[in-house]
Protein backbone atom coordinates (compact mmCIF):
# COMPACT_ATOMS: atom_id res chain seq x y z
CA UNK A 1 135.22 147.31 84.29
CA UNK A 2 135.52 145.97 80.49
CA UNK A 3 132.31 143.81 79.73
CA UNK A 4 134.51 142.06 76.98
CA UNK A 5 133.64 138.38 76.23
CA UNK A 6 137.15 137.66 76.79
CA UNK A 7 139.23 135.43 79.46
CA UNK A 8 139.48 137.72 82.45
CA UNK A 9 140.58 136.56 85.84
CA UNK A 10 138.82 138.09 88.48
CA UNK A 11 139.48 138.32 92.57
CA UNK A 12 136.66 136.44 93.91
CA UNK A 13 136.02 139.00 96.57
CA UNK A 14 134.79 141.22 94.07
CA UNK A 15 132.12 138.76 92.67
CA UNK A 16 128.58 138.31 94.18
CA UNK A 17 125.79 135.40 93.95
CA UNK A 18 122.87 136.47 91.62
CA UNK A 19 120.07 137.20 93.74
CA UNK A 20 117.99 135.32 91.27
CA UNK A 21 119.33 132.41 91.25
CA UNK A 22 116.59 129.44 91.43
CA UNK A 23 119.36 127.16 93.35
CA UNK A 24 119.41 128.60 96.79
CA UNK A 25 120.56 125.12 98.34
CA UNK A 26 124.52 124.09 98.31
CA UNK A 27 124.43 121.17 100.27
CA UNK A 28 127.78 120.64 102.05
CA UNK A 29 129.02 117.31 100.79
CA UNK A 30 128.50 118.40 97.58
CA UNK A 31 130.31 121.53 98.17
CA UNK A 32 133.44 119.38 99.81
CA UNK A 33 133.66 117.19 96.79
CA UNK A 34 134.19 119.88 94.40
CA UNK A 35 136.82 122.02 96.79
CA UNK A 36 138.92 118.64 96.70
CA UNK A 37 138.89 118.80 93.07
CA UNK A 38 139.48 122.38 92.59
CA UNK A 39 142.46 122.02 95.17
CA UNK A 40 143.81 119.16 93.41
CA UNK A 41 143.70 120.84 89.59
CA UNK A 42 141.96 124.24 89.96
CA UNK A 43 138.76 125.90 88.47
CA UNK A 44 138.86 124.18 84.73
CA UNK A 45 135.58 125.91 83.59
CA UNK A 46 135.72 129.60 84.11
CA UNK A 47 132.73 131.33 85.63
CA UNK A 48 130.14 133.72 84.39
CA UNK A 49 129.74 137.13 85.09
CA UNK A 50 128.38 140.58 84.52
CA UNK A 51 129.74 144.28 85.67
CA UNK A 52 127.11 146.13 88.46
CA UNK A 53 129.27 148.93 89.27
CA UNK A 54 132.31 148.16 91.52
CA UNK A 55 131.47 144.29 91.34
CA UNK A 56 130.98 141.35 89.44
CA UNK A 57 127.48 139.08 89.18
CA UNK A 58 127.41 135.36 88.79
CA UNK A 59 125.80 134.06 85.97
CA UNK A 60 126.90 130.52 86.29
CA UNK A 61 129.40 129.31 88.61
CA UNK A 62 128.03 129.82 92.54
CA UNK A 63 129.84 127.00 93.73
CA UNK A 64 133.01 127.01 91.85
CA UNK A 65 133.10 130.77 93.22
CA UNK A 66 132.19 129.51 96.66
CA UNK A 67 135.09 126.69 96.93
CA UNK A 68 137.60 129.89 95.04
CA UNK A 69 136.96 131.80 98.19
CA UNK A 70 137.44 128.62 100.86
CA UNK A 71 140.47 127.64 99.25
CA UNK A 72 141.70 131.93 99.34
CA UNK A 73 142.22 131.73 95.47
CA UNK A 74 143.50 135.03 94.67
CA UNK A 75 141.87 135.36 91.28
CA UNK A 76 139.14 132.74 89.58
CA UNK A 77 138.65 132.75 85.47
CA UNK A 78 135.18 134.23 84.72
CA UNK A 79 133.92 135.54 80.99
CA UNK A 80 131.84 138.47 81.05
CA UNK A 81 128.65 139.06 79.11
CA UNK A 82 126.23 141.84 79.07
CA UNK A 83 124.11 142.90 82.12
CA UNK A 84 120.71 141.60 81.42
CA UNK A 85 117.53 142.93 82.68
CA UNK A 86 115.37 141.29 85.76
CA UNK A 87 113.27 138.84 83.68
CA UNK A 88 115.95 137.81 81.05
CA UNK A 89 118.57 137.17 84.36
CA UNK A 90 116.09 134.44 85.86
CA UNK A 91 115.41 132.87 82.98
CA UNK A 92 118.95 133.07 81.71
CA UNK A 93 119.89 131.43 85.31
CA UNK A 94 117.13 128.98 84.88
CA UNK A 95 118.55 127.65 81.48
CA UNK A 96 122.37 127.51 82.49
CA UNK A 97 121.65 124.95 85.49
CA UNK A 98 118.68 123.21 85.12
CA UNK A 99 120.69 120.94 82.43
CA UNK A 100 123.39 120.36 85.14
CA UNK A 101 121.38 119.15 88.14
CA UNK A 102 118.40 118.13 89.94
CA UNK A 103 116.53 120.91 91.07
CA UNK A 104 114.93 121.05 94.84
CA UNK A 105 111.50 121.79 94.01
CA UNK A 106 111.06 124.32 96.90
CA UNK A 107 113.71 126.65 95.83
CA UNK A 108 112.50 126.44 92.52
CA UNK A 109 108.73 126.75 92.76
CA UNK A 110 109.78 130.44 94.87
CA UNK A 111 111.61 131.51 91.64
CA UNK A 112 109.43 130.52 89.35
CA UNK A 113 106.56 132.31 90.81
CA UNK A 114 108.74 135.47 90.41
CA UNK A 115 108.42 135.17 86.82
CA UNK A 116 104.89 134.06 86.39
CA UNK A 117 104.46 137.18 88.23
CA UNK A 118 106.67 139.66 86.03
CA UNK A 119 104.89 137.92 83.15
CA UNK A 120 101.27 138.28 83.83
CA UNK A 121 102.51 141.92 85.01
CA UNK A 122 103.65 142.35 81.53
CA UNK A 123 100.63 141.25 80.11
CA UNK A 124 101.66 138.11 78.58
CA UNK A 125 100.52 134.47 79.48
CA UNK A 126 102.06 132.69 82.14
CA UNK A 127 100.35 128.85 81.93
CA UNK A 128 102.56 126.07 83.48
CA UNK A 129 103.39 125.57 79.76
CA UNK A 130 104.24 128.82 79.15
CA UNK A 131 106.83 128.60 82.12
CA UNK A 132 108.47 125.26 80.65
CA UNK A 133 109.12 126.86 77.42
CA UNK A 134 110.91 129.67 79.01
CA UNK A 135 112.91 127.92 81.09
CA UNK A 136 113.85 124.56 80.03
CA UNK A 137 112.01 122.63 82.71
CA UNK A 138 110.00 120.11 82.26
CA UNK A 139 106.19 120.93 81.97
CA UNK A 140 105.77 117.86 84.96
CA UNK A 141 108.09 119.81 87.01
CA UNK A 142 106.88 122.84 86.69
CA UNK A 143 103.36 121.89 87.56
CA UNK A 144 104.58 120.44 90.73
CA UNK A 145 106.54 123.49 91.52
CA UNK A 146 103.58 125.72 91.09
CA UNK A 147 101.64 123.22 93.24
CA UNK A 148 103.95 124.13 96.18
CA UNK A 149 103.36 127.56 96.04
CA UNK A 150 99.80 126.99 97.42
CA UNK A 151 101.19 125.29 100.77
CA UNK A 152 101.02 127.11 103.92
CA UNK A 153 104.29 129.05 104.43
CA UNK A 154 105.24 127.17 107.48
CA UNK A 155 105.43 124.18 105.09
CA UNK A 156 107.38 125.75 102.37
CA UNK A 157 110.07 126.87 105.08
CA UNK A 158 109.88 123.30 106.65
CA UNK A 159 110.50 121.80 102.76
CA UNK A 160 113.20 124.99 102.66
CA UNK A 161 115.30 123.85 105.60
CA UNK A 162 114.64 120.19 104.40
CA UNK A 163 116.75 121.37 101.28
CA UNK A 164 119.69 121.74 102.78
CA UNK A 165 119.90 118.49 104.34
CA UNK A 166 122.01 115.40 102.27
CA UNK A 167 119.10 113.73 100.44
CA UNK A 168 119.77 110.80 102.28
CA UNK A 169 118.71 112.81 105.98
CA UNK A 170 115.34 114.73 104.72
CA UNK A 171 112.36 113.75 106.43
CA UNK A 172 109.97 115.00 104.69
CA UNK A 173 109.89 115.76 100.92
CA UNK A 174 107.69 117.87 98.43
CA UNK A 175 106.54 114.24 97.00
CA UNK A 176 104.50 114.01 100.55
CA UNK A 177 102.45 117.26 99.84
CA UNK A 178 102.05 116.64 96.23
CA UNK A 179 100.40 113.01 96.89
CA UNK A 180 98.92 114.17 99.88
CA UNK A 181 97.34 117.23 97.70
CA UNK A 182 96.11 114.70 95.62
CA UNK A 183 94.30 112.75 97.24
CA UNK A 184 92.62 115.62 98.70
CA UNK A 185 91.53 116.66 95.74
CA UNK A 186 89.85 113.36 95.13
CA UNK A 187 87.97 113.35 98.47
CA UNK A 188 86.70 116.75 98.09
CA UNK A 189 85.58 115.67 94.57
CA UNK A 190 84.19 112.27 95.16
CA UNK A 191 83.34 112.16 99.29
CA UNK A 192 82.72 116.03 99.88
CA UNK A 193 80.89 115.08 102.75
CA UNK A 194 83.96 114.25 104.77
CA UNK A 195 84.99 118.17 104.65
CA UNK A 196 82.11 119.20 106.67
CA UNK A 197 83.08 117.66 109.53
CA UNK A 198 86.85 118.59 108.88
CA UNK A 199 88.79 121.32 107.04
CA UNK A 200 90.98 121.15 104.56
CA UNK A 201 93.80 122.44 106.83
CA UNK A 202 93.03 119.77 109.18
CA UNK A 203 93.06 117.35 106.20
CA UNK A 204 96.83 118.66 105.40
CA UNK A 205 97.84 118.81 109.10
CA UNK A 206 97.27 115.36 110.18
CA UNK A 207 98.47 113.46 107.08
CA UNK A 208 101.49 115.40 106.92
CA UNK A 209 102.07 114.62 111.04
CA UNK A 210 101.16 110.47 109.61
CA UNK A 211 104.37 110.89 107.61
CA UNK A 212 106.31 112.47 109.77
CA UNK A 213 105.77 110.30 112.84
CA UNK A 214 106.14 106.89 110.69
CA UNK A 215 102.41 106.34 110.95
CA UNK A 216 102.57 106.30 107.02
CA UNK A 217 105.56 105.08 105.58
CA UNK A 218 105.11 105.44 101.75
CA UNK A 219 103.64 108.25 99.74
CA UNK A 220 102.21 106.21 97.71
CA UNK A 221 100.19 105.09 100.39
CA UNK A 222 97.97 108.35 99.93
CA UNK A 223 96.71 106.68 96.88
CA UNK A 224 94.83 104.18 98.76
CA UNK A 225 92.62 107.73 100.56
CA UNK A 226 91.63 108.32 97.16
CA UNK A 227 90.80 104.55 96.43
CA UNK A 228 88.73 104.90 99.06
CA UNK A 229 86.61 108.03 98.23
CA UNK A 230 86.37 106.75 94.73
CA UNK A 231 84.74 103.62 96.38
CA UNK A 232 81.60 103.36 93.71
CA UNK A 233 84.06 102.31 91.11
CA UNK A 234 84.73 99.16 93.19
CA UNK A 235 81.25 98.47 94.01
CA UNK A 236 80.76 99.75 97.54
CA UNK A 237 79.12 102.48 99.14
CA UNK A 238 80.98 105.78 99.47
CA UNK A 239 78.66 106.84 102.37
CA UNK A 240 79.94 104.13 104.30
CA UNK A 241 83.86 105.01 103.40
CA UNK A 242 83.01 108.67 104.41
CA UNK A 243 83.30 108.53 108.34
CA UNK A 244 86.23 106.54 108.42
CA UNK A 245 88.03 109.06 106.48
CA UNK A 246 87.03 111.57 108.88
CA UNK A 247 88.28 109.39 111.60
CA UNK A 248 91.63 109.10 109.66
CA UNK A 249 92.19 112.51 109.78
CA UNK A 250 91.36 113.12 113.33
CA UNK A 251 92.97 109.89 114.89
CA UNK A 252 96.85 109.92 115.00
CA UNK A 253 97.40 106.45 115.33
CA UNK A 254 95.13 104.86 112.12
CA UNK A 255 97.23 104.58 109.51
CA UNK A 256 96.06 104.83 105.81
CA UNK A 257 96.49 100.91 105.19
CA UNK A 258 94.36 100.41 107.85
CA UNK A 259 91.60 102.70 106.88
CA UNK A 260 91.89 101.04 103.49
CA UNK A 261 91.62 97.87 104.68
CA UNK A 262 88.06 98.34 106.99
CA UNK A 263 86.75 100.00 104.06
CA UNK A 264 87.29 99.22 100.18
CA UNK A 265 90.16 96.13 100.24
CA UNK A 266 87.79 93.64 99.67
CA UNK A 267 85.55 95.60 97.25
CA UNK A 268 88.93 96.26 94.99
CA UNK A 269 90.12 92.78 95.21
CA UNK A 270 86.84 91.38 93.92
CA UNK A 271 86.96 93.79 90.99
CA UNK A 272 90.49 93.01 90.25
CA UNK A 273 89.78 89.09 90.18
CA UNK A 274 86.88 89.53 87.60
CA UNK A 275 88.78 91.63 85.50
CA UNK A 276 91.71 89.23 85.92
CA UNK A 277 88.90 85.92 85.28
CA UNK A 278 87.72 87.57 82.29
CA UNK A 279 90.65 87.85 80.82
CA UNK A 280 91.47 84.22 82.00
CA UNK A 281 88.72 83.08 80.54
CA UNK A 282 88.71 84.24 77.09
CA UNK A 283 92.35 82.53 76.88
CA UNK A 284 90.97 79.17 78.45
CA UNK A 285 88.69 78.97 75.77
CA UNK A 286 90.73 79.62 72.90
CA UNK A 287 92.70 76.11 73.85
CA UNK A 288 90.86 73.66 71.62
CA UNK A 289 92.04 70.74 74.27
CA UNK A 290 94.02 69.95 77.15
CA UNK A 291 96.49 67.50 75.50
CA UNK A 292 99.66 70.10 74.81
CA UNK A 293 99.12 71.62 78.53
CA UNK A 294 102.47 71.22 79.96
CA UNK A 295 102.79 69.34 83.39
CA UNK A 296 103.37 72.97 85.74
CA UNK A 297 100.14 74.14 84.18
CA UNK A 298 97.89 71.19 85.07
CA UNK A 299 99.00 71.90 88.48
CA UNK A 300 98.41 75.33 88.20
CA UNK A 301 94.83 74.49 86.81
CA UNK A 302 93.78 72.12 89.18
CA UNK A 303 94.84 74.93 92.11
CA UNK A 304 92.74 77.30 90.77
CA UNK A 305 89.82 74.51 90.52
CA UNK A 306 90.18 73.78 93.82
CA UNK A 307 90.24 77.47 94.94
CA UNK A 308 87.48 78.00 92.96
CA UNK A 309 85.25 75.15 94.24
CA UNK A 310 86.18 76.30 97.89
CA UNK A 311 84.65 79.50 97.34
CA UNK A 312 81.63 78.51 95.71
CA UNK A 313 80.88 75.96 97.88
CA UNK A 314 81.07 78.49 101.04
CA UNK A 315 78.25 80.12 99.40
């Protein structure tokens, strides 16, 4: 077969998917949507291709080729470049679609470990950097791909199948573990204490099972666990923080808001109204008078003086 950048057309039962391709999800509505359109007006971009003996290798078009062979197309347009070498075909394959579409991080972070891999084993440096320059993905990204990788692998199949569901029907997405990760972190940092009397895995396990049973129902919420090991910076006592964390983990039913709430709520609220009455202040006092204050503001004033007053005189 000619490997001539020409116009060929090509029987799609000849052609195979690239092993290395980082998108290993084609969701089926997605799929549907583009059959229509090929049905209606046929493949208008051609795909890409190299000769490996008796067959042709996608380069770019997967799902074009995919839709070719629903529809029983009996040739597809394809150009035809070079074969390129292991490396060079996963980065090539990176490059192509990662300007097209949203990458699932799962399927990614697995192909982008292959090349960290073949690069270290080739004695070059393979930072997260290093991995966004060679393949076009953002250096964010690709830190949170990599951050996968260190899951267990019963949670990188369970983010795998996930993939294949319409966006709109996952359950569970690699934002939980990334948050989830964090705030780990942060505890093991700032409240180490907690993981002697729990593991890590345990840690993982039970937040993960919050999300997934609707105990937690915000990732973001896993903010407020590291709020609460960083409780010094509000003023409180991280000692006292540290056994309600352990509790969180091992008790199903507390949820995150609540833990947040028996521990640190207050202490963060008080810290948030000085910074906020400092800042207050300092404008209060650059008024030279009160006889340009506008009518809403007096009100406004004479709220806060009255809050104010009620909380000082409970003292």
């Amino acid at each position: 077969m000619s490997t001539s950048a020409s116009l060929i057309q090509i029987d799609p039962d000849l052609i195979r998917a690239n092993p290395d391709n980082p998108r290993l999800v084609f969701r089926e509505s997605e799929m549907n949507q583009l059959l229509e359109s090929i049905r209606t007006v046929g493949i208008q971009v051609p795909l890409t291709v190299y000769a490996d003996g008796k067959h042709w290798v996608l380069i770019d078009g997967e799902r074009r080729w995919r839709c070719a062979r629903r529809l029983n197309l009996p040739n597809v347009p394809a150009l035809v470049q070079p074969k390129p070498g292991k490396l060079e075909n996963i980065l090539m394959m990176f490059n192509i679609h990662n300007v097209r579409t949203d990458w699932d991080l799962m399927p990614m972070a697995l192909k982008m470990a292959e090349v960290r891999d073949m690069l270290v084993a080739q004695g070059k440096t393979a930072r997260p950097r290093d991995l966004a320059g060679l393949t076009g993905v953002t250096l964010p990204t690709v830190s949170r791909a990599l951050e996968l990788l260190d899951l267990p692998p019963r949670y990188q199949t369970m983010l795998l199948q996930e993939a294949e569901k319409p966006r709109e029907e996952q359950v569970i997405t690699p934002d939980v573990f990334i948050e989830v990760n964090k705030s780990r972190r942060v505890v093991a940092s700032y409240a180490p204490e907690v993981f002697d009397r729990v593991t890590h895995g345990e840690y993982l396990d039970s937040m993960i099972k919050k999300y997934t049973s609707g105990v937690v129902k915000n990732v973001v919420n896993y903010r407020d666990v590291s709020k609460m090991a960083r409780a010094e910076r509000a003023g409180a006592d991280t000692r006292s923080v540290v056994p309600v964390i352990v509790k969180l983990v091992k008790d199903p039913a507390l949820s995150v808001s609540e833990a947040y709430e028996q521990t640190v709520r207050a202490a963060y609220d008080i810290r948030d109204i000085s910074t906020r009455s400092d800042a207050l202040l300092e404008r209060l006092r650059a008024i030279e008078h009160g006889k340009g204050l506008s009518a809403q503001l007096r009100v406004l004033l004479r709220d806060l003086r009255k809050e104010i007053d009620r909380l000082l005189g409970a003292q």
